[in-house]
C-alpha atoms as a PDB file:
ATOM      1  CA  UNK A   1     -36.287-101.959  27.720  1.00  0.00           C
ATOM      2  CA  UNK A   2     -39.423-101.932  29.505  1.00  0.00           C
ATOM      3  CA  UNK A   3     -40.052 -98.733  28.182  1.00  0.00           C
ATOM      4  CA  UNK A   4     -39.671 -99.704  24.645  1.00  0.00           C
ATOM      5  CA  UNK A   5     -41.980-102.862  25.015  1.00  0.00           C
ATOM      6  CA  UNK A   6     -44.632-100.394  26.921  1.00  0.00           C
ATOM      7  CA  UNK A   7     -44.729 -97.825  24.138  1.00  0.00           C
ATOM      8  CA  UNK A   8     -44.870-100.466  21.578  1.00  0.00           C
ATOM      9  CA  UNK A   9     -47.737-102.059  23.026  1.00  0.00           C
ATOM     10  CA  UNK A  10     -49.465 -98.176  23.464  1.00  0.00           C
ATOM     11  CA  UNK A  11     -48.800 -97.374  20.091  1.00  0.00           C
ATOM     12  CA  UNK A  12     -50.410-100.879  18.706  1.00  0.00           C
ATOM     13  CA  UNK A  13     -53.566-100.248  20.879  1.00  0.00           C
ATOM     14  CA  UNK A  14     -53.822 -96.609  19.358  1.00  0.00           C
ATOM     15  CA  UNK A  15     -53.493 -97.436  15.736  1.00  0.00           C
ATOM     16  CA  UNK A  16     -55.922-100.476  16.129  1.00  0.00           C
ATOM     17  CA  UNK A  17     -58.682 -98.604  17.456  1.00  0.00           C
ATOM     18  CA  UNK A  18     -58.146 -96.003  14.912  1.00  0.00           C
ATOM     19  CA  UNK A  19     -58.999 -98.936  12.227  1.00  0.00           C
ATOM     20  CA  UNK A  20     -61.795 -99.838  14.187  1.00  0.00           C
ATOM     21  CA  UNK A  21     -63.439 -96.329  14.510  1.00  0.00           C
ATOM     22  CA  UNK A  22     -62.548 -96.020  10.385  1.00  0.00           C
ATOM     23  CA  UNK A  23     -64.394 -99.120   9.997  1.00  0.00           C
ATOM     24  CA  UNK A  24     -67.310 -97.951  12.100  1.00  0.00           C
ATOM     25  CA  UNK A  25     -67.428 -94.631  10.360  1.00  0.00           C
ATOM     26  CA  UNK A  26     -67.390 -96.935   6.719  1.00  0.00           C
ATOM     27  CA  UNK A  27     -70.215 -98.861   8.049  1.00  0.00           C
ATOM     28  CA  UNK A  28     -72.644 -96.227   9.360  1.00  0.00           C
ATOM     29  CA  UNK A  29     -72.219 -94.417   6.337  1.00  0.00           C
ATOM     30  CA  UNK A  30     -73.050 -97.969   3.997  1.00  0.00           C
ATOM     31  CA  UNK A  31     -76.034 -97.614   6.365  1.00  0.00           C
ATOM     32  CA  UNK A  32     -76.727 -94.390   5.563  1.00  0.00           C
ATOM     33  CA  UNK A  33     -76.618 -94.873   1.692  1.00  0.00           C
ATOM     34  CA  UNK A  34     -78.919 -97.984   2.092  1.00  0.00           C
ATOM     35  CA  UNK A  35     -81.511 -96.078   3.972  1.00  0.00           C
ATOM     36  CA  UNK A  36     -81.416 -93.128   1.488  1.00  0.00           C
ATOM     37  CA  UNK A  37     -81.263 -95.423  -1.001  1.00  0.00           C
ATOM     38  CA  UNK A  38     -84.368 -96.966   0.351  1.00  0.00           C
ATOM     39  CA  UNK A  39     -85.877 -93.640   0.502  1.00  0.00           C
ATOM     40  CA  UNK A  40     -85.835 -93.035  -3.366  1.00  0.00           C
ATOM     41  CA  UNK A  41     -87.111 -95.784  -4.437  1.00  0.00           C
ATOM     42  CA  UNK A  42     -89.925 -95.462  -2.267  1.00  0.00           C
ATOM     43  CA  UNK A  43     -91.018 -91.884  -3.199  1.00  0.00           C
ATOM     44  CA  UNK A  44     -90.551 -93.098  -6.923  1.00  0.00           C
ATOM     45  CA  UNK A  45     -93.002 -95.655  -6.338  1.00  0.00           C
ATOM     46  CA  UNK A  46     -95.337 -93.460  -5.029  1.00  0.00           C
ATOM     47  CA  UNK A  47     -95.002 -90.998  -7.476  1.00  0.00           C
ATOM     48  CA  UNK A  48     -96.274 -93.663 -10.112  1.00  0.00           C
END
């Protein structure tokens, strides 16, 4: 039983922080866009 319970709880802790390491990855790369984005605009401008 205690076996079952401990696995459970591994397995839980695994898949969470496999989430949490998607949303990271999803974040840095909104960063990313924003930035280059940014970027684009900015050499439009000067281009004016």
């Amino acid at each position: 039983m205690k076996k079952i319970l401990a696995t459970s709880l591994l397995l839980t802790f695994i898949l969470t922080g496999c989430n949490t390491i998607k949303g990271v990855g999803e974040d840095v790369s909104s960063a990313g866009n924003a930035v280059s984005n940014t970027a684009e605009k900015t050499q439009q401008e000067i281009r004016k």
